[in-house]
Protein backbone atom coordinates (compact mmCIF):
# COMPACT_ATOMS: atom_id res chain seq x y z
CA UNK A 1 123.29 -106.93 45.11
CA UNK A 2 121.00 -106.36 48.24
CA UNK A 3 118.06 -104.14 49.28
CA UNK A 4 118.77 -101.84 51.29
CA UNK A 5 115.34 -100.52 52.39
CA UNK A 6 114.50 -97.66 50.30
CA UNK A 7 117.38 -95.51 51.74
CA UNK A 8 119.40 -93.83 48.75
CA UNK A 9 121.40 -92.01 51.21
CA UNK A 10 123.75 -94.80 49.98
CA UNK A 11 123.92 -94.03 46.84
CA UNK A 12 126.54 -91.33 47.21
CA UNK A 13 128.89 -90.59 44.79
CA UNK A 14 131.28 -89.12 47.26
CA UNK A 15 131.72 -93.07 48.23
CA UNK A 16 133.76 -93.51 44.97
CA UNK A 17 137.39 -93.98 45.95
CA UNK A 18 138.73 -95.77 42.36
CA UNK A 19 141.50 -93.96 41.39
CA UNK A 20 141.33 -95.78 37.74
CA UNK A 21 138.35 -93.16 36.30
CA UNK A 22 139.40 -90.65 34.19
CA UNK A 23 139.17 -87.09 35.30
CA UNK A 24 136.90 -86.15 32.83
CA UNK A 25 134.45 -88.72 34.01
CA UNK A 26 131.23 -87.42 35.08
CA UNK A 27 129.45 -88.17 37.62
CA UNK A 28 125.54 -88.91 37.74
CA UNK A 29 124.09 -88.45 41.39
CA UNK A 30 121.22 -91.54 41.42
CA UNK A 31 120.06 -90.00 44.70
CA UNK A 32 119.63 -86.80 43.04
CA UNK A 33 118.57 -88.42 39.99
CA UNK A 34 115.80 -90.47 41.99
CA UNK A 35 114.74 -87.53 43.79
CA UNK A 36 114.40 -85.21 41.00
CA UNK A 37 112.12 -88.49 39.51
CA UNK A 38 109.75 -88.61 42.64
CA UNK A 39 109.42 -84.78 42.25
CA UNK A 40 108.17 -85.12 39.20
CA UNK A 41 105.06 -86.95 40.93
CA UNK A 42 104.25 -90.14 38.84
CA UNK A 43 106.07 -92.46 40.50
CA UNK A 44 106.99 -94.09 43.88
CA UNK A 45 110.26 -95.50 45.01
CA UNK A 46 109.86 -99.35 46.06
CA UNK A 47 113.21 -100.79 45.70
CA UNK A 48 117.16 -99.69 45.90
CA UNK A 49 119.50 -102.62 45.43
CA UNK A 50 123.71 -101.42 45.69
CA UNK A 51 126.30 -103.87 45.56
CA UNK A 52 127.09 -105.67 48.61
CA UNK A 53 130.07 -104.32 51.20
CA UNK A 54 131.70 -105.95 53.94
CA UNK A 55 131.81 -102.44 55.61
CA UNK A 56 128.13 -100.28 55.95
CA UNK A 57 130.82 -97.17 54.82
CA UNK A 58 131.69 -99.33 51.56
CA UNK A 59 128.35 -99.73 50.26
CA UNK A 60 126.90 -97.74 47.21
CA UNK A 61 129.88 -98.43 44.95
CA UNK A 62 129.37 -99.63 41.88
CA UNK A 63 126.88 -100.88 39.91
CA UNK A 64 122.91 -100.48 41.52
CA UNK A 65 119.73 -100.74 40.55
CA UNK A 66 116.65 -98.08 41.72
CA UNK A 67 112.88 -99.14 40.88
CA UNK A 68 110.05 -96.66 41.00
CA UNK A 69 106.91 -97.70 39.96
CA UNK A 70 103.75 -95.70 39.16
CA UNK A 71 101.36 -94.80 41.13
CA UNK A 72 98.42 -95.54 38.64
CA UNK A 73 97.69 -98.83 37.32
CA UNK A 74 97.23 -99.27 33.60
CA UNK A 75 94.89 -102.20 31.83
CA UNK A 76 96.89 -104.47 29.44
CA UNK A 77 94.61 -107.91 28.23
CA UNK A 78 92.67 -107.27 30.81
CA UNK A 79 95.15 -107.23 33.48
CA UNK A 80 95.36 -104.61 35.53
CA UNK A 81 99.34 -103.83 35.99
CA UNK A 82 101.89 -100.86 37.23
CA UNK A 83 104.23 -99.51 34.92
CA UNK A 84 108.00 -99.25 36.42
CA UNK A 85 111.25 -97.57 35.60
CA UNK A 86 114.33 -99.41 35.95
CA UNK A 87 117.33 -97.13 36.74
CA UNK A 88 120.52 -99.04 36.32
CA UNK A 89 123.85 -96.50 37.34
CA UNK A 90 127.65 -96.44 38.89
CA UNK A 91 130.03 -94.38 40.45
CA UNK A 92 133.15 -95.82 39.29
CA UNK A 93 132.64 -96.72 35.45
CA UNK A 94 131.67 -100.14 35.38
CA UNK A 95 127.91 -99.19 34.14
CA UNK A 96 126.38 -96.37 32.13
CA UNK A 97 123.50 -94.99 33.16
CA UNK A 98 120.27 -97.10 31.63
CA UNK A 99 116.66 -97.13 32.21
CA UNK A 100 114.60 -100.08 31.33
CA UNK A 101 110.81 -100.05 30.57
CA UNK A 102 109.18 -102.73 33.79
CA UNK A 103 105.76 -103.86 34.45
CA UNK A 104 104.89 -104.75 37.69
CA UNK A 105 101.68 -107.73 37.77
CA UNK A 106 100.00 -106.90 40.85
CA UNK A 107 98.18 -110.62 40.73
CA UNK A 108 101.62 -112.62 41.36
CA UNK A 109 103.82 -109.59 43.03
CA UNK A 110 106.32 -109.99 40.47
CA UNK A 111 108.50 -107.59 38.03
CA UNK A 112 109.17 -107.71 34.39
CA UNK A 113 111.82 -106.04 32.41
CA UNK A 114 109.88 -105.83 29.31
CA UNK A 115 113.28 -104.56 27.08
CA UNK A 116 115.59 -105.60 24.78
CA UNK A 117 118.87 -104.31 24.01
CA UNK A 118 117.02 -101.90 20.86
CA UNK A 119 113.69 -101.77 22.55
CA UNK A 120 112.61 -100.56 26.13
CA UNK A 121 115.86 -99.75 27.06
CA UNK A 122 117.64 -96.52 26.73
CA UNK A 123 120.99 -94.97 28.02
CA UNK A 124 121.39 -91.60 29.09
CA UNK A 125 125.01 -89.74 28.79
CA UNK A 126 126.35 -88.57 32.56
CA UNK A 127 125.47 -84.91 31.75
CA UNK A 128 123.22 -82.10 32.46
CA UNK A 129 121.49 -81.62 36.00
CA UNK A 130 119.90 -84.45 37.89
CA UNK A 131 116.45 -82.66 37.20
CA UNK A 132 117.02 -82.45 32.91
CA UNK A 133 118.25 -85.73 33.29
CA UNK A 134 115.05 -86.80 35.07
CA UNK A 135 112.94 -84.99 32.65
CA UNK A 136 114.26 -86.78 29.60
CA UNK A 137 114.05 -89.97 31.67
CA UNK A 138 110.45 -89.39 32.21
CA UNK A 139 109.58 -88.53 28.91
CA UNK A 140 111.34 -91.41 27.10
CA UNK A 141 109.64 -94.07 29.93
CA UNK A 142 105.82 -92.66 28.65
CA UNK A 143 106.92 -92.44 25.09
CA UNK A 144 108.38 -96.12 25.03
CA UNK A 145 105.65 -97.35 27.41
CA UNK A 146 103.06 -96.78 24.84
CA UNK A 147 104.78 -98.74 22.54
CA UNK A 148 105.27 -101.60 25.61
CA UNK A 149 101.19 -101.89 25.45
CA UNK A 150 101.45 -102.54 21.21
CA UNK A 151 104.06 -105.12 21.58
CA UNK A 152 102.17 -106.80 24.65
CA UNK A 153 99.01 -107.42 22.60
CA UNK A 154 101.12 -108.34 19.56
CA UNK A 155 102.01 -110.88 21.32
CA UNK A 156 98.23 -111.72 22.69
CA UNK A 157 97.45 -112.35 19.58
CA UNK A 158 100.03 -115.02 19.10
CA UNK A 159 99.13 -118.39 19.49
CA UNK A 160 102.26 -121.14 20.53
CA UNK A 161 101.54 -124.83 19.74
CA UNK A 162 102.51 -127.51 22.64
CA UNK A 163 106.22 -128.05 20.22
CA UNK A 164 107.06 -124.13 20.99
CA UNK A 165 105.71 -123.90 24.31
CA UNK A 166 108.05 -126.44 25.03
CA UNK A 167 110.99 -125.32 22.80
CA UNK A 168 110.63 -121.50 24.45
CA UNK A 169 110.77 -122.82 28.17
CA UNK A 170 114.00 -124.92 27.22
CA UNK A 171 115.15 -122.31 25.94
CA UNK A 172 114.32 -119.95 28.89
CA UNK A 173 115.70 -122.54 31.61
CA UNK A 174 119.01 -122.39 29.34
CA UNK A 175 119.27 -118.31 29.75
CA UNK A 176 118.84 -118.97 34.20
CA UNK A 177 120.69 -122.81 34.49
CA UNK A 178 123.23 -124.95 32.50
CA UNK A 179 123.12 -128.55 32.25
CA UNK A 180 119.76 -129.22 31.34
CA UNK A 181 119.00 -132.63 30.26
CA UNK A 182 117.27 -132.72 26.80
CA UNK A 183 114.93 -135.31 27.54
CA UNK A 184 113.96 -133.50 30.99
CA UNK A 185 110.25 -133.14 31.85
CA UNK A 186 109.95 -129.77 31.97
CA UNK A 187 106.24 -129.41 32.09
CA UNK A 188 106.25 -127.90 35.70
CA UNK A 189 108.21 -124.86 34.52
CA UNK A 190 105.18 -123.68 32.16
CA UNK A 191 102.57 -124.84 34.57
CA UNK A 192 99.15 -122.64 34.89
CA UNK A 193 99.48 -121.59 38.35
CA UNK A 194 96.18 -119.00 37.97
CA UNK A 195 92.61 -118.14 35.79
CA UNK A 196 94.85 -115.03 34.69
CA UNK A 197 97.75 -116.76 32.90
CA UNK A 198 95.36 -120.21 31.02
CA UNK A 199 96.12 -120.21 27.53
CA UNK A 200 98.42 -120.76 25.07
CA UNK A 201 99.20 -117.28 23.33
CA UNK A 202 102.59 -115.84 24.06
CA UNK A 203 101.93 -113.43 26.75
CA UNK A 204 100.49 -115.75 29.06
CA UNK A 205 103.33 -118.51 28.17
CA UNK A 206 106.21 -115.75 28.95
CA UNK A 207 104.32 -114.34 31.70
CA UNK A 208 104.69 -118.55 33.63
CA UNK A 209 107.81 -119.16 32.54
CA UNK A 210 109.19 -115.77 33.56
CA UNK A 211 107.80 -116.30 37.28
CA UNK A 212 109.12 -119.74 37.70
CA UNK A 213 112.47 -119.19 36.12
CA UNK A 214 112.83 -116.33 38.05
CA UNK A 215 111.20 -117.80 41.78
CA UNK A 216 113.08 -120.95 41.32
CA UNK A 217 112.01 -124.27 43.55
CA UNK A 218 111.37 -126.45 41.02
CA UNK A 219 114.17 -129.22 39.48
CA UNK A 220 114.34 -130.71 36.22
CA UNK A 221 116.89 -133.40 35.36
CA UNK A 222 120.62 -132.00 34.94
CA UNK A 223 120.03 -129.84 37.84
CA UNK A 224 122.00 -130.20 40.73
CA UNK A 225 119.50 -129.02 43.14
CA UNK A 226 116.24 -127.26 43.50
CA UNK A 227 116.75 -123.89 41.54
CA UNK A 228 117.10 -120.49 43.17
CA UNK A 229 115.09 -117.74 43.28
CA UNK A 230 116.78 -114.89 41.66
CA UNK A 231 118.09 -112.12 44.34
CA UNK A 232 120.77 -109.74 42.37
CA UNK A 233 118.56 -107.21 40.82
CA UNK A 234 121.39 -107.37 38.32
CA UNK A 235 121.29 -110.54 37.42
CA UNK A 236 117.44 -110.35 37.83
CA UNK A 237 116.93 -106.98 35.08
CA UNK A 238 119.22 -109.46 32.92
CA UNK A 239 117.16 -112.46 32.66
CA UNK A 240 114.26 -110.69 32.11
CA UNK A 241 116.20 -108.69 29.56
CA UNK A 242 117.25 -111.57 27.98
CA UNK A 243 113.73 -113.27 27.97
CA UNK A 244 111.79 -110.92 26.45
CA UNK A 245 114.46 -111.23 23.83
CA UNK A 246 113.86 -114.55 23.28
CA UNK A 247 110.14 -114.20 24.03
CA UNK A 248 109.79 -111.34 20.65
CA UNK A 249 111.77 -114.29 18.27
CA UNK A 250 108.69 -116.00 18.80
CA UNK A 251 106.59 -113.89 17.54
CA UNK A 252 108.54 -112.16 14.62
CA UNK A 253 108.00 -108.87 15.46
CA UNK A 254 109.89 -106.15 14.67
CA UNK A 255 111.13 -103.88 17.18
CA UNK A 256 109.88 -100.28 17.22
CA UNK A 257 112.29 -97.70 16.72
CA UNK A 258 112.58 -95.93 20.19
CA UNK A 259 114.56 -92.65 20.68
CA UNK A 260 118.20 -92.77 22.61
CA UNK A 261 118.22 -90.29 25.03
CA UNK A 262 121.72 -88.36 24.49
C-alpha cells in the first residue's frame, strides 16, 4: 500500500477489470463514499493509501484504506486527541467495506485503531447511495466513539505491575516480529519517551508500545535487524487491530455491544 497524496480520483471503480466477481456484485464508489463523508462537514481527508501498481493506470484496485479525521479535538485523560474514521474498501471482492473507530494523538503524530473485531469496527453491506451509506457511517463512528472514551478510561484506571508490562510488550513484539528471544531485554520497547505517557496504567503502557512497535528502529535479540517502521496502512490498521485486542485481555473488560450497520 502507498499514499497517494490525498487524490481519490484513484479510487475508481471503473479501474476494476477482474472478470472473477459475480455479476450481482455491487459496487461501493470510496470516492463517492469519501465525498459524500466530507460533505457531511465533520471531518477532513488526511490520508488515501491504494495498493501499489507498476502502471499509474493500474492503481486503485483492490484493497485501500481512506482516513478522515475530525476537525475538532476531543479531551481523553487529559490528552487532547482527534477522533478518525478508518474506511477500509475494494473493487474486486477481496475486502468488504469496514470502518474502524481511530484516534489520532496530536503529541507524537501517530494513529490508533482503537477496534476489535466486535468492538469499534463495523461493516457496511455494498448497498444504497454513497450519501445513505455515508450517513449510517457517520452515525455509527459518533455512536461507537462515545463508547471509545468509556473503554479508554477503563483502562486508565488499570494499573499493570512490572511482570505484565513486560508480558504485554512480548506479547505485542510477537503480533509485529517472529523470532523473539525469550530472555531478550526488551525494556526499550516500553520506554517513557514523554511527561504524557509516565505511568504504569494500561493506557499509557499501550499507548508506548503501540508507537514503537509500530515506528520500528529498535532491536531486541532474535531480530535480524533493526525493525521497520510500519508503511502498509493494511498491515498498519491490523496491528493496531490486533493490539488493542490484546491490550482489552488485560484489563478484562467486556466489550460493548455496538450496532452492525446492514
Amino acid at each position: 500500500m502507498n499514499a497517494v497524496n490525498l487524490n481519490i480520483e484513484t479510487l475508481n471503480p471503473a479501474l476494476q477489470t477482474s472478470k472473477e466477481m459475480s455479476k450481482y456484485y455491487q459496487t461501493m464508489d470510496t470516492r463517492q463514499l469519501v465525498e459524500e463523508m466530507l460533505e457531511i462537514g465533520l471531518f477532513e481527508l488526511v490520508s488515501v493509501s491504494t495498493k501499489k501498481a507498476r502502471k499509474d493506470s493500474q492503481s486503485g484496485r483492490g484493497k485501500h484504506i481512506v482516513k478522515l479525521r475530525t476537525f475538532d479535538t476531543v479531551e481523553i485523560g487529559g490528552e487532547l486527541l482527534k477522533p478518525e474514521i478508518v474506511i477500509m474498501n475494494s473493487y474486486d471482492g477481496t475486502s468488504p467495506l469496514k470502518v474502524y473507530v481511530g484516534i489520532y494523538r496530536i503529541i507524537c503524530e501517530n494513529g490508533l485503531v482503537i477496534a476489535t473485531k466486535e468492538f469499534g469496527q463495523f461493516s457496511v453491506r455494498h448497498m444504497g447511495t454513497p450519501a445513505e451509506v455515508a450517513f449510517k457511517v457517520a452515525m455509527g463512528f459518533l455512536d461507537n466513539l462515545q463508547i471509545a472514551v468509556e473503554k479508554q478510561k477503563e483502562m486508565a484506571a488499570i494499573t499493570l505491575s512490572p511482570t505484565q508490562i513486560q508480558n504485554f510488550t512480548r506479547q505485542a513484539l510477537a503480533l509485529r516480529w517472529s523470532n523473539i528471544e525469550a530472555t531478550a531485554d526488551i525494556s526499550e520497547v516500553a520506554e517513557v519517551l514523554r511527561p504524557e505517557d509516565a505511568g504504569n496504567n494500561l493506557w499509557v503502557v499501550f499507548n508506548r508500545v503501540q508507537e514503537a512497535c509500530t515506528i520500528g528502529g529498535f532491536k531486541v535479540e532474535g531480530m535480524k535487524r533493526k525493525g521497520r517502521p510500519l508503511k502498509s496502512a493494511v498491515a498498519d490498521t491490523i496491528f493496531n487491530q490486533e493490539l488493542f485486542e490484546l491490550a482489552l485481555s488485560y484489563a478484562s473488560i467486556q466489550d460493548a455491544e455496538f450496532e452492525v450497520l446492514n
